[in-house]
C-alpha atoms as a PDB file:
ATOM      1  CA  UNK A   1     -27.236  29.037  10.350  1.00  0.00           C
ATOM      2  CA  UNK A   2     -23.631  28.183  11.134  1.00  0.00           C
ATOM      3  CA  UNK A   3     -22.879  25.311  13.141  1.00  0.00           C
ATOM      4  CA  UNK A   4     -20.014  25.102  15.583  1.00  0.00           C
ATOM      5  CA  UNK A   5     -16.608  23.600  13.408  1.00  0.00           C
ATOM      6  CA  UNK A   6     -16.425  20.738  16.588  1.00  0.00           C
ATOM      7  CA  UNK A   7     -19.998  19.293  15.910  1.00  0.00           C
ATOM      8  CA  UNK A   8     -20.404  16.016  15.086  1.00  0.00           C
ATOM      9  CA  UNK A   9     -22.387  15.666  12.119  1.00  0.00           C
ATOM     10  CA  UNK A  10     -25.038  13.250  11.196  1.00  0.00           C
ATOM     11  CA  UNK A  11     -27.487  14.448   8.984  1.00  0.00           C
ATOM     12  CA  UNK A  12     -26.155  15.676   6.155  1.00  0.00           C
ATOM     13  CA  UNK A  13     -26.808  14.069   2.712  1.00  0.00           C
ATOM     14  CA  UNK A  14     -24.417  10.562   1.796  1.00  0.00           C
ATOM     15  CA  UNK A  15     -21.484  11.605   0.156  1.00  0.00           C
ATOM     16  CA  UNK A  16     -21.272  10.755  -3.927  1.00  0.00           C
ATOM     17  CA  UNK A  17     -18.280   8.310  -5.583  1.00  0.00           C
ATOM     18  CA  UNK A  18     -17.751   8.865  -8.751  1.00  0.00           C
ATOM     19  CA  UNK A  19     -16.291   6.753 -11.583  1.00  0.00           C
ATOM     20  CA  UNK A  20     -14.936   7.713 -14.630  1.00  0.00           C
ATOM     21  CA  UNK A  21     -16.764  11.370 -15.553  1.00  0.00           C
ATOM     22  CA  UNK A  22     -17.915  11.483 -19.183  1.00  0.00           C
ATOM     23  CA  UNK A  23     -17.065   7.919 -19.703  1.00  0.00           C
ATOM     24  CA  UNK A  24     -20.366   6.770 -17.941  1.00  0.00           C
ATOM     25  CA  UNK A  25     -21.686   4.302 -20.744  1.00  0.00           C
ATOM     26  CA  UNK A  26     -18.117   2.855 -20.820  1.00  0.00           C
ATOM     27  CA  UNK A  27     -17.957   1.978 -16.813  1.00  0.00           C
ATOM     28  CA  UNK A  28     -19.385  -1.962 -17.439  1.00  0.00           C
ATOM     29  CA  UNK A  29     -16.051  -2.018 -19.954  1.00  0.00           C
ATOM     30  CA  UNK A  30     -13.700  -0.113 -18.018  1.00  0.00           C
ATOM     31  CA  UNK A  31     -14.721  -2.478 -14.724  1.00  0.00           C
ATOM     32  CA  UNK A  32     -13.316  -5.823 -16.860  1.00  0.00           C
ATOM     33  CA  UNK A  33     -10.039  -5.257 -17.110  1.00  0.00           C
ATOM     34  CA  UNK A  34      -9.852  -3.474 -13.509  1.00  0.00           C
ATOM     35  CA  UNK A  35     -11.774  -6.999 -12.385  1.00  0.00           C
ATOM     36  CA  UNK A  36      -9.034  -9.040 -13.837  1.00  0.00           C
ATOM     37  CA  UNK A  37      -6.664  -6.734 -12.069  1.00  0.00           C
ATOM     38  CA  UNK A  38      -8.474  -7.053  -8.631  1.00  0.00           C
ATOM     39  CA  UNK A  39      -8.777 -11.008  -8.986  1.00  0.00           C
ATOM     40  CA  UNK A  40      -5.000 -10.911 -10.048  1.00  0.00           C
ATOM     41  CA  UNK A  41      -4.192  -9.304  -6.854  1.00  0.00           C
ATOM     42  CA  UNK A  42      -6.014 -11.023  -4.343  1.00  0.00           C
ATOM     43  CA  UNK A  43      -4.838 -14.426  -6.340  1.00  0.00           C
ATOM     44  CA  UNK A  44      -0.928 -13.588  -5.968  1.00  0.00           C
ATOM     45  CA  UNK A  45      -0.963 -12.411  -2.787  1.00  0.00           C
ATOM     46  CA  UNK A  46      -3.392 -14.926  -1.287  1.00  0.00           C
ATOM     47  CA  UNK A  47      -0.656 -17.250  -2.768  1.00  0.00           C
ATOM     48  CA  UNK A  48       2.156 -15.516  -1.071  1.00  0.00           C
ATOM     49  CA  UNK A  49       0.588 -15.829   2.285  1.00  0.00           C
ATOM     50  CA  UNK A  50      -0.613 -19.675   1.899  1.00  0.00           C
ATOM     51  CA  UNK A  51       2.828 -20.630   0.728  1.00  0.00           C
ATOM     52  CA  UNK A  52       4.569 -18.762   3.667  1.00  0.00           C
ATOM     53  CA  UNK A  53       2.332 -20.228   5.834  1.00  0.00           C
ATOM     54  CA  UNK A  54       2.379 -23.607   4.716  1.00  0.00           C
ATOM     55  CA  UNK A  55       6.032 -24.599   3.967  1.00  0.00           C
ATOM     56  CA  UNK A  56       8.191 -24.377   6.509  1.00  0.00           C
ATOM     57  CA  UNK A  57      11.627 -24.038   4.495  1.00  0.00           C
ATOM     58  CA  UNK A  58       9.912 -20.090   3.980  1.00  0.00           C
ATOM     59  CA  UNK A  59       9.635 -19.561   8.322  1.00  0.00           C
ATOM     60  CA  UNK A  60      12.022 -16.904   7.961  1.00  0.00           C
ATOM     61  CA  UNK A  61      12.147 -13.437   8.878  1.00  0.00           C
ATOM     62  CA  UNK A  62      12.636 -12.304   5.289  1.00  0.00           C
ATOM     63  CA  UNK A  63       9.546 -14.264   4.184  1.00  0.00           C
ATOM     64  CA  UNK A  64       7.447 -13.021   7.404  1.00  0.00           C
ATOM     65  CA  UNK A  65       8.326  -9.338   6.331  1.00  0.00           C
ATOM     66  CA  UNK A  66       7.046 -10.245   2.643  1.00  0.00           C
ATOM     67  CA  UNK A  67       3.948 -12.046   4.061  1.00  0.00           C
ATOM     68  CA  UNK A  68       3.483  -8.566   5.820  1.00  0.00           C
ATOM     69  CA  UNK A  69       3.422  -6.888   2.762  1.00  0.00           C
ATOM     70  CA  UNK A  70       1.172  -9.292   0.677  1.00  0.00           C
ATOM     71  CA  UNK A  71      -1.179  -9.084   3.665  1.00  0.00           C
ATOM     72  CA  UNK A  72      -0.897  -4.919   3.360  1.00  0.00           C
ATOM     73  CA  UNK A  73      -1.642  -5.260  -0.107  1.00  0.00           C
ATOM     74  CA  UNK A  74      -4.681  -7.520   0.441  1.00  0.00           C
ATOM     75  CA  UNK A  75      -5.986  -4.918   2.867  1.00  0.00           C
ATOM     76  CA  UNK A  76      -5.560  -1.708   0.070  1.00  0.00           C
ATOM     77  CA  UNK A  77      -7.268  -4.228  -2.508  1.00  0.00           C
ATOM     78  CA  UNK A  78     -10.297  -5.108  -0.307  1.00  0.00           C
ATOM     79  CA  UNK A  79     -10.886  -1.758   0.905  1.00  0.00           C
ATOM     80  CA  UNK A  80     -11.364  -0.299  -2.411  1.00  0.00           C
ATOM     81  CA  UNK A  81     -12.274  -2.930  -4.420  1.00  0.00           C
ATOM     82  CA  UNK A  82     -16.385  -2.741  -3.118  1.00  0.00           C
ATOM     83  CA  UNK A  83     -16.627   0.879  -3.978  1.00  0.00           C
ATOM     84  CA  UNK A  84     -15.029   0.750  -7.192  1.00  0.00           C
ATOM     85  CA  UNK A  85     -16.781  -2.189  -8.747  1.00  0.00           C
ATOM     86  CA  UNK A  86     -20.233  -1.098  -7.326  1.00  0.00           C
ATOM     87  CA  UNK A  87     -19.877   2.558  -8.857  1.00  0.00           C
ATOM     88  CA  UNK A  88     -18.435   0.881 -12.161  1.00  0.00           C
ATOM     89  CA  UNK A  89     -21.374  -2.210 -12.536  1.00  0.00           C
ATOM     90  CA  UNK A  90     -24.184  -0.864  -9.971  1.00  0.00           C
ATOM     91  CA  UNK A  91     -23.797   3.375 -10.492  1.00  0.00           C
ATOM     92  CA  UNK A  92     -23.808   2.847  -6.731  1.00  0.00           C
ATOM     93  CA  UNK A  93     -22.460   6.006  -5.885  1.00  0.00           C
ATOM     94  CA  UNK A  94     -23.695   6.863  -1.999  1.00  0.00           C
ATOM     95  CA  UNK A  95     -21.509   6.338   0.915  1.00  0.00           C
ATOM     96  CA  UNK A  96     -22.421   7.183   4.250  1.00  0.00           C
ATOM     97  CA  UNK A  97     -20.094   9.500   5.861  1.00  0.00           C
ATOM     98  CA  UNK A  98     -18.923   6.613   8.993  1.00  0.00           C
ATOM     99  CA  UNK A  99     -18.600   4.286   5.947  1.00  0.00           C
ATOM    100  CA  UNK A 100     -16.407   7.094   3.773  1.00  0.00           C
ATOM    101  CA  UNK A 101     -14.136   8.162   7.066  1.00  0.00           C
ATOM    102  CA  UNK A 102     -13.470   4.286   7.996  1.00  0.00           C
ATOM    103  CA  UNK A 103     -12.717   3.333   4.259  1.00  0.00           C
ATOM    104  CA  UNK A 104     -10.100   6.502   4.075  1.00  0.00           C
ATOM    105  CA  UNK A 105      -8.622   5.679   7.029  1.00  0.00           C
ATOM    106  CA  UNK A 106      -7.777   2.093   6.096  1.00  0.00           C
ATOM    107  CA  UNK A 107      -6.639   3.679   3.239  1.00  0.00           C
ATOM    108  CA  UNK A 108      -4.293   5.910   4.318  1.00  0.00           C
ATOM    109  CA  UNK A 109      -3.184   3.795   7.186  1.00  0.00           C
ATOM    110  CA  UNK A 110      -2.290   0.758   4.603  1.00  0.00           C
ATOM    111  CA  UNK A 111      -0.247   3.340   2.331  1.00  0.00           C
ATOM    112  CA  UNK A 112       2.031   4.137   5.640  1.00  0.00           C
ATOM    113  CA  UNK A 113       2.217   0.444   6.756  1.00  0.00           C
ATOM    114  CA  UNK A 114       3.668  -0.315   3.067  1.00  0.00           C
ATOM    115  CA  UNK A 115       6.655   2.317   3.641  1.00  0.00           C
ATOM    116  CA  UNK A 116       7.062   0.889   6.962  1.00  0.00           C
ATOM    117  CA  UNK A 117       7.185  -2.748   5.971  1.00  0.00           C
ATOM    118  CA  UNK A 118       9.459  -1.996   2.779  1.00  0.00           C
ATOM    119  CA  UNK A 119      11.741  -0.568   5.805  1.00  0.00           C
ATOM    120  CA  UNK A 120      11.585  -3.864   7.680  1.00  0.00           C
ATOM    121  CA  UNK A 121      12.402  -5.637   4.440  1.00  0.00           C
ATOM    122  CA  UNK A 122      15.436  -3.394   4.183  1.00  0.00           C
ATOM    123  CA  UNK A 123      16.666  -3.741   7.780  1.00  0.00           C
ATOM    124  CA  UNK A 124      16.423  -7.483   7.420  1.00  0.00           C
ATOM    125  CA  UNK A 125      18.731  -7.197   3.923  1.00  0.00           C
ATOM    126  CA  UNK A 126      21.184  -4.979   5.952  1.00  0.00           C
ATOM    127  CA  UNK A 127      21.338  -7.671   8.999  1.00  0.00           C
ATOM    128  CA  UNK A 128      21.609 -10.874   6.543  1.00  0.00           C
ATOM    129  CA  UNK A 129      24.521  -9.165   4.676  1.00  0.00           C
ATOM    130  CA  UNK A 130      26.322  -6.584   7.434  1.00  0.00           C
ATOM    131  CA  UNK A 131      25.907  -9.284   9.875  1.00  0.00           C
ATOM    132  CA  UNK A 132      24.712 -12.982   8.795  1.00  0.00           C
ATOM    133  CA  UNK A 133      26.162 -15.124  11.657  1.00  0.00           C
ATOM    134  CA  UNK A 134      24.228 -13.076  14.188  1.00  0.00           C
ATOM    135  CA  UNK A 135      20.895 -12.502  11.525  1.00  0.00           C
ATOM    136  CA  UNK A 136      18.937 -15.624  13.733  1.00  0.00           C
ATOM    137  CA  UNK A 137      19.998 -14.261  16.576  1.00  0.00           C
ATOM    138  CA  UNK A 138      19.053 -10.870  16.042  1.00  0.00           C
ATOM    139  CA  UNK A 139      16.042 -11.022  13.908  1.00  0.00           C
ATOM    140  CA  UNK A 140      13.691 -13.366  16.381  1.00  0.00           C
ATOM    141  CA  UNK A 141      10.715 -14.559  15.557  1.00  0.00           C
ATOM    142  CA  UNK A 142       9.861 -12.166  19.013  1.00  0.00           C
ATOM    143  CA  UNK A 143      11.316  -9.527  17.259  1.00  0.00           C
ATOM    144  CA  UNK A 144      10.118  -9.687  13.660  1.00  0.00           C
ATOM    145  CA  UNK A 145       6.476  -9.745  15.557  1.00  0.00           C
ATOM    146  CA  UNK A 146       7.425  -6.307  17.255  1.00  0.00           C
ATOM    147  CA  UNK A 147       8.551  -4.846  14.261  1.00  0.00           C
ATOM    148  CA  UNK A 148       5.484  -6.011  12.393  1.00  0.00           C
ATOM    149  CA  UNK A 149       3.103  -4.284  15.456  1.00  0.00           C
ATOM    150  CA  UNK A 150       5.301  -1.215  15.897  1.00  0.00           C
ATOM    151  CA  UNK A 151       4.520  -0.749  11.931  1.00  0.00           C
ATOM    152  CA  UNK A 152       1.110  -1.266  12.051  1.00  0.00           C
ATOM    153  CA  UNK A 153       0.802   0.938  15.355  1.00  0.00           C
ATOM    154  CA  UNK A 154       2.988   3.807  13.549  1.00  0.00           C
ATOM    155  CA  UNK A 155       0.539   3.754  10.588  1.00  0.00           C
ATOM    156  CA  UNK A 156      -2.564   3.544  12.755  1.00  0.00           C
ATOM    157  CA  UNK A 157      -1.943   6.319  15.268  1.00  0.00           C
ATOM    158  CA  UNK A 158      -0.153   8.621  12.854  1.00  0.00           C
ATOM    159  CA  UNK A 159      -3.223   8.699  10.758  1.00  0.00           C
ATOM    160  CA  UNK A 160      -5.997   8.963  13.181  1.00  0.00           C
ATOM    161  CA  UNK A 161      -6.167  12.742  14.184  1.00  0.00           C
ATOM    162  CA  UNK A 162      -7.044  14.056  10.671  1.00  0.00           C
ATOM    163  CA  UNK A 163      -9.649  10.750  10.501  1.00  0.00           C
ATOM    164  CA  UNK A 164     -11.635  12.151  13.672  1.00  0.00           C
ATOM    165  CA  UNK A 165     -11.370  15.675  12.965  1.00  0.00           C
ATOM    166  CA  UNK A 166     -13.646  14.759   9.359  1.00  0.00           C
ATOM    167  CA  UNK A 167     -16.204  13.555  11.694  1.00  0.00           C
ATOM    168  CA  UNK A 168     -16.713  17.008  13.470  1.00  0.00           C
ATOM    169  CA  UNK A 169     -16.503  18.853  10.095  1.00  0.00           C
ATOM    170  CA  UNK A 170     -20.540  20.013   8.815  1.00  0.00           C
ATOM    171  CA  UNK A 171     -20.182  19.607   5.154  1.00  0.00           C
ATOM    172  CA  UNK A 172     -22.360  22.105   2.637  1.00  0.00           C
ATOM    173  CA  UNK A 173     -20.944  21.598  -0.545  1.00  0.00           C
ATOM    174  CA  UNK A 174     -21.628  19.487  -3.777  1.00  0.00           C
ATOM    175  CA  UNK A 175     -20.786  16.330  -1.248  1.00  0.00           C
ATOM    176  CA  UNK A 176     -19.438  14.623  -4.926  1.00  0.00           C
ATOM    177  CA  UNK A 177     -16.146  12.815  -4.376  1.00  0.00           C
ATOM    178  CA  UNK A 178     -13.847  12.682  -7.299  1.00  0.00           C
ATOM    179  CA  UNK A 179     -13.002   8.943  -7.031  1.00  0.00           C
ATOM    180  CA  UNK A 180     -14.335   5.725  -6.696  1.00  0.00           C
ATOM    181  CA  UNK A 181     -13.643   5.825  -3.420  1.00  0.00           C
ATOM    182  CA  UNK A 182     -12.956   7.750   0.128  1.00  0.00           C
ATOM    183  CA  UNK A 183      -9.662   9.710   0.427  1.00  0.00           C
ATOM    184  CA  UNK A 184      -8.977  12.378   2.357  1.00  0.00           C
ATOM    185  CA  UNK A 185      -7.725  14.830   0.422  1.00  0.00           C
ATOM    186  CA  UNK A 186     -11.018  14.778  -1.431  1.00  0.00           C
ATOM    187  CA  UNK A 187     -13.146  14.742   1.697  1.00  0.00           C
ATOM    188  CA  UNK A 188     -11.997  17.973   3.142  1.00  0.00           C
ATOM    189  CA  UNK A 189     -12.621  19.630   0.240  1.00  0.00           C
ATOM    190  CA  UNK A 190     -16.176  19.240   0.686  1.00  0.00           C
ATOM    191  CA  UNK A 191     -16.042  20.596   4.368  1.00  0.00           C
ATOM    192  CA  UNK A 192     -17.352  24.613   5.851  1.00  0.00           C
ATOM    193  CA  UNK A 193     -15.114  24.773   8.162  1.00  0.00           C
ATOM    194  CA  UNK A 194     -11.330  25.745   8.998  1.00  0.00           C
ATOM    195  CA  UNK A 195      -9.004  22.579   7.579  1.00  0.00           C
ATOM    196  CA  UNK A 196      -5.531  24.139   7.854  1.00  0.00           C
ATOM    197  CA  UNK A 197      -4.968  21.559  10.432  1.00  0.00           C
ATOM    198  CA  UNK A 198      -5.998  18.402   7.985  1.00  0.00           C
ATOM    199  CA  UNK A 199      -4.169  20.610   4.592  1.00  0.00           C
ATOM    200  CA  UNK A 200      -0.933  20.571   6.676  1.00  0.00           C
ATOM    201  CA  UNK A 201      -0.951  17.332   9.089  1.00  0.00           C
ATOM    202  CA  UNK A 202      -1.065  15.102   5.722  1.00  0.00           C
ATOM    203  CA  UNK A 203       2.378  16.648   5.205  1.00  0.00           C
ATOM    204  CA  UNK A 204       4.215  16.503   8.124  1.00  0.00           C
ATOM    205  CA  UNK A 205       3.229  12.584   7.882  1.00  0.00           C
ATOM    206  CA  UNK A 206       4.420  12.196   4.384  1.00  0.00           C
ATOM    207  CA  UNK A 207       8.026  14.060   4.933  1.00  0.00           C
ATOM    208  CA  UNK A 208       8.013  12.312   8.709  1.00  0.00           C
ATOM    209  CA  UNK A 209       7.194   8.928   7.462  1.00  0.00           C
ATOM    210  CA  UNK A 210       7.397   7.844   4.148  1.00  0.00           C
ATOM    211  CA  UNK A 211      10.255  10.466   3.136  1.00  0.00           C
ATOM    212  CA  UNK A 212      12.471   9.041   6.275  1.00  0.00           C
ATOM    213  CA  UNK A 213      11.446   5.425   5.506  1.00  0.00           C
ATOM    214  CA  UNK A 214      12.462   5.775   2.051  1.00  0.00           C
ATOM    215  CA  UNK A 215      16.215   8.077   3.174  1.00  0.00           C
ATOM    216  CA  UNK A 216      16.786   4.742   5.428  1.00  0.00           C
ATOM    217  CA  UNK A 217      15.934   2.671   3.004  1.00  0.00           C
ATOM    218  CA  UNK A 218      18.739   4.215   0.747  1.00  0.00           C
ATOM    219  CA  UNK A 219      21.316   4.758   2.845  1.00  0.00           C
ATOM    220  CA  UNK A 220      21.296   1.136   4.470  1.00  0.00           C
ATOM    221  CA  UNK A 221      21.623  -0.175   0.888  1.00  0.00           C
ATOM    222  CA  UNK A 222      24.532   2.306   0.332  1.00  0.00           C
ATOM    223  CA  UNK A 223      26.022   0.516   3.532  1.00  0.00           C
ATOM    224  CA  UNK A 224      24.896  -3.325   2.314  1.00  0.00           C
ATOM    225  CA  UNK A 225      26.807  -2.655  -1.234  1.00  0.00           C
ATOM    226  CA  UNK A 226      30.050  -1.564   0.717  1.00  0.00           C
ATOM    227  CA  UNK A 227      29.702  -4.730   2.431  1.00  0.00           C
ATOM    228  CA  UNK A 228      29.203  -6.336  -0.719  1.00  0.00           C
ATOM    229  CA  UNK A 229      31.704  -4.713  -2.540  1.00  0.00           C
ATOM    230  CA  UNK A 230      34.255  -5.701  -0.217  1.00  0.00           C
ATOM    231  CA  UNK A 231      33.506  -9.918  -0.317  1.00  0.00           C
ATOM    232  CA  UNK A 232      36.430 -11.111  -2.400  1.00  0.00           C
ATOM    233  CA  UNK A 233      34.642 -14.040  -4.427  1.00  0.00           C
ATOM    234  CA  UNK A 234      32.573 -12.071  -7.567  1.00  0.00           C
ATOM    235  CA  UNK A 235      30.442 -15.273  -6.947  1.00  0.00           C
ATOM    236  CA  UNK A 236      29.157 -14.472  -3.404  1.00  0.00           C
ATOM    237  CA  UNK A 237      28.853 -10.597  -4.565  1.00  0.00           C
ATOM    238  CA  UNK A 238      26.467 -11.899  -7.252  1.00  0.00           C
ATOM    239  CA  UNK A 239      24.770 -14.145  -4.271  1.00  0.00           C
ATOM    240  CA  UNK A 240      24.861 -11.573  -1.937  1.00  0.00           C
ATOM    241  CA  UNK A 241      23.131  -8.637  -4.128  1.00  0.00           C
ATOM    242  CA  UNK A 242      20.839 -11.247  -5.731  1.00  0.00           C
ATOM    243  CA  UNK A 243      18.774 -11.531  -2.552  1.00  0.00           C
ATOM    244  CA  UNK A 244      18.318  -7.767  -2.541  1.00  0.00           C
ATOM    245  CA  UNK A 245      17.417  -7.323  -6.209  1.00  0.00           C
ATOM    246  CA  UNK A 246      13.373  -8.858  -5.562  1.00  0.00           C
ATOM    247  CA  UNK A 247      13.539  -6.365  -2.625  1.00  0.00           C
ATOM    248  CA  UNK A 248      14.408  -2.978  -4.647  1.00  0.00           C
ATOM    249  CA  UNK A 249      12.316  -3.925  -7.609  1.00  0.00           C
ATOM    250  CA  UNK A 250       9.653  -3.422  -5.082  1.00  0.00           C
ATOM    251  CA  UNK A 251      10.828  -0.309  -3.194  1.00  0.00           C
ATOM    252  CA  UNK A 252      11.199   1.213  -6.912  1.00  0.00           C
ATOM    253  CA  UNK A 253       7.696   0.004  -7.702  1.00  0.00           C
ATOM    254  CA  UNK A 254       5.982   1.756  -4.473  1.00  0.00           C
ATOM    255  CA  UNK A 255       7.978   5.073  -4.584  1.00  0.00           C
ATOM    256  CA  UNK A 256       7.424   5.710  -7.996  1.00  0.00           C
ATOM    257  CA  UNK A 257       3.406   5.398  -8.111  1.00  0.00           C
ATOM    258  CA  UNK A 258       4.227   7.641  -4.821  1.00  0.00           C
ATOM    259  CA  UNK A 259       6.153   9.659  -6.942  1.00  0.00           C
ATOM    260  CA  UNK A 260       4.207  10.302 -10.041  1.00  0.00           C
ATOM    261  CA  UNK A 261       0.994  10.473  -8.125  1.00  0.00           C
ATOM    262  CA  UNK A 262       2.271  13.113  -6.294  1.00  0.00           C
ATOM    263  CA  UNK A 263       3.677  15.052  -9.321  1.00  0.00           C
ATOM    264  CA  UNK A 264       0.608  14.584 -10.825  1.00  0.00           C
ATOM    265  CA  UNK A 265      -1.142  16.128  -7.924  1.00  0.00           C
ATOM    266  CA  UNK A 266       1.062  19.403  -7.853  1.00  0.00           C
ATOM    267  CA  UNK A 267       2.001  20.443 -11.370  1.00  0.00           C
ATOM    268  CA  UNK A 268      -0.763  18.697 -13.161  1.00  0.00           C
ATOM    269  CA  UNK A 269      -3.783  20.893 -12.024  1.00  0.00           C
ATOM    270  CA  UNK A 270      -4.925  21.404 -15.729  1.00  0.00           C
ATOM    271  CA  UNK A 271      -4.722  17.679 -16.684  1.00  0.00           C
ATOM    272  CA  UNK A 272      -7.742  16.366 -17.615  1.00  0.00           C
ATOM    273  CA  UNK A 273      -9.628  15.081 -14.609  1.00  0.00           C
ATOM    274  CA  UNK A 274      -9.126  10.953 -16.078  1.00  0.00           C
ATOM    275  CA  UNK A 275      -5.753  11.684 -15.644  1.00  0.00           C
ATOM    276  CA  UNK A 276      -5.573  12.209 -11.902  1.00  0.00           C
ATOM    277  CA  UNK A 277      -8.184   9.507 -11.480  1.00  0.00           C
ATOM    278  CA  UNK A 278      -6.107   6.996 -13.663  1.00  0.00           C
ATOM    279  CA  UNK A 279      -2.807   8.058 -11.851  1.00  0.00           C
ATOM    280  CA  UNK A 280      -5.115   6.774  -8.016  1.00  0.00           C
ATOM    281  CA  UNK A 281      -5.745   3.509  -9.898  1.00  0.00           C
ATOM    282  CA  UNK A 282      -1.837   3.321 -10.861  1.00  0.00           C
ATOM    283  CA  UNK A 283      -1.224   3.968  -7.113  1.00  0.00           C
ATOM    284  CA  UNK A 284      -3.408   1.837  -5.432  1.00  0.00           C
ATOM    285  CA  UNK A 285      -3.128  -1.248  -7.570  1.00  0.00           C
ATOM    286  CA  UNK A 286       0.001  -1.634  -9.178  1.00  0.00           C
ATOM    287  CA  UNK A 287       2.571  -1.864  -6.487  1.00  0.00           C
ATOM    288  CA  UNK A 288      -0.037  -4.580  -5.043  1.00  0.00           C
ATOM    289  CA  UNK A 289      -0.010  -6.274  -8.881  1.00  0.00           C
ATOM    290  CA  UNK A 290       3.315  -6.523  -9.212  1.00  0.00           C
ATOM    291  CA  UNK A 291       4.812  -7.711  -5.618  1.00  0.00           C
ATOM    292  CA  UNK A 292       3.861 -11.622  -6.107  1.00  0.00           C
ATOM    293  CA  UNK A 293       5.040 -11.128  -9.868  1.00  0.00           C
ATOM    294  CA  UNK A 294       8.735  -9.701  -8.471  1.00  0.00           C
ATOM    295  CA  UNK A 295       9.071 -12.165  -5.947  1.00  0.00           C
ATOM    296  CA  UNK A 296       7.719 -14.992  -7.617  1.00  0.00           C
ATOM    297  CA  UNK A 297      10.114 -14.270 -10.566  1.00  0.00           C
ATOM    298  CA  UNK A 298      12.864 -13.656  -8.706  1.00  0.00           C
ATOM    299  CA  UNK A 299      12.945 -16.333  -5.391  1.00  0.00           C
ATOM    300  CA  UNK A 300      13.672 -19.692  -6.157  1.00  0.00           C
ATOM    301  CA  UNK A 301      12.194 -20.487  -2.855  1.00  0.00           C
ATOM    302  CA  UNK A 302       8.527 -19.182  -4.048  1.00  0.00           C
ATOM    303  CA  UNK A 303       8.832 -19.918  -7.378  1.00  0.00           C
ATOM    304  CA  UNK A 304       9.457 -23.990  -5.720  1.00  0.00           C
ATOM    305  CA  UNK A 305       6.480 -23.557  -3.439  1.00  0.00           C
ATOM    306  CA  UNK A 306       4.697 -22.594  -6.768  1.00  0.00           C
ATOM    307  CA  UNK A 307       5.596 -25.691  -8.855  1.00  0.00           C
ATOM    308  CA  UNK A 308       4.810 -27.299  -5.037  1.00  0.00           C
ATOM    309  CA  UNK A 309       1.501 -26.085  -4.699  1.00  0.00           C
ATOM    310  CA  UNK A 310       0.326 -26.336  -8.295  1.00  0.00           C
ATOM    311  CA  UNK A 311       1.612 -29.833  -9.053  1.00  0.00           C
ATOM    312  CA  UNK A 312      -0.974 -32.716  -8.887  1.00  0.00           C
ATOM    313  CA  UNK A 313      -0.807 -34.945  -5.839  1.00  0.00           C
ATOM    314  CA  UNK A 314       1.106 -37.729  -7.459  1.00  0.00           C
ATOM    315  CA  UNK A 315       3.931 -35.507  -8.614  1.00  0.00           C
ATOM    316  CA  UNK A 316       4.360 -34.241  -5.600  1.00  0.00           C
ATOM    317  CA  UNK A 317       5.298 -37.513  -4.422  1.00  0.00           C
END
């Protein structure tokens, strides 16, 4: 019997994660180093946001914008890190549909709020160098909070209509996911119904979004090394572009997972399946992996609230 495309479904079977295929007895080994990667993340960026938090030399609007992103990182981590380790250690693989929609939509939303906040980060870079006796003035603690909302609102809203339509779609196929956890590409596969909307929407986000975000991104640091290029002392140049250099290590970082899993997706159709799921993982945790390494590498002002925070009490003193 066919049901109407606009019904909202409830009692169709839980939907199935699934780990690595074939590699089933290997899943308690293959969770280890994936554990260490998940602890690693929550660790650094938990770190990041204490330390911004905490010392007041780092209540500044480039350190907000970085708390931001630690925070957006947090949020990918957490959301996928349940799934992932119960399929791996458990064989947990059922997910209620509400639970699969919300989990893809948090998803999705955090992958657009990282574009937008790398964008903040490069505005405030532009401001500091275009324009640094006006940056207080201009970036606001008021303002830094709007751009942090208008981000987060951008994200939510843009990804909501193909969230709700996935709740109205009857699904009669195998109802097996192909990861470890909800996305939505892999969700609409599994739906009877008419998904041109949700096969194109995803698109129009992408080039709208994180294709803009990243054009801005590139021309505004054409712009700041024109600035830079024109300070006469090869001292402040090296100043000047140093405080940009943590910033592009992790624009490079996020567009290039973005990059090759996209490539991946496209021309890679006869790859074995462990490659596309290995390219997700690659998304989804490295960018978040390697932000507190980049900045706590390259800032002298987090690598001192490191030494800070880890020395005992009396050194401190």
């Amino acid at each position: 019997m066919n049901r109407p495309a606009m019904w909202l479904n409830t009692t169709v079977s839980p939907f199935l994660l699934t780990g690595f295929p074939g590699m089933e007895k290997a899943h308690h080994w293959i969770s280890i180093p994936l554990l260490v990667v998940y602890v690693s993340i929550i660790l650094g960026n938990g770190t990041l946001l204490f330390l911004i938090k905490d010392d007041h030399s780092l209540h500044e609007p480039m350190y907000y914008f970085l708390a931001m992103l630690a925070a957006t990182d947090l949020g990918v981590t957490l959301t996928t890190m349940p799934t992932v380790l119960g399929v791996l250690w458990l064989n947990h693989r059922e997910i209620g549909h509400q639970v699969c929609f919300s989990q893809a939509y948090f998803i999705h939303t955090l992958s657009i709020v990282e574009s937008g906040v790398l964008l903040a980060m490069a505005y405030d870079r532009f401001i500091a160098i275009r324009n640094p006796l006006r940056y207080t003035s201009i970036l606001t603690n008021t303002k830094v909070m709007k751009i942090g909302i208008g981000v987060l609102t951008r994200a939510g809203l843009s990804i909501m209509p193909i969230i709700i339509r996935l709740h109205w779609f009857p699904y009669c196929h195998s109802h097996v996911l192909s990861h470890a956890f909800c996305l939505h590409q892999d969700v609409i596969k599994l739906a009877c119904a008419d998904i041109t909307f949700n096969r194109l929407y995803p698109v129009v986000v992408v080039f709208a979004m994180v294709l803009l975000d990243f054009l801005i991104i590139f021309f505004s640091y054409i712009l700041i090394l024109k600035t830079v290029m024109g300070i006469a002392s090869g001292e402040e140049r090296a100043k000047a572009l140093n405080t940009c250099v943590s910033h592009i290590c992790c624009i490079l970082v996020f567009y290039v997972t973005v990059v090759g899993l996209t490539f991946i997706h496209r021309f890679g159709k006869h790859a074995p399946h462990v490659v596309h799921i290995t390219m997700s993982y690659i998304y989804f945790l490295f960018p978040p992996f390697m932000n507190p390494v980049i900045y706590s590498i390259k800032t002298k002002q987090i690598q001192s609230g490191i030494v800070r925070l880890f020395s005992l009490p009396n050194s401190r003193a």
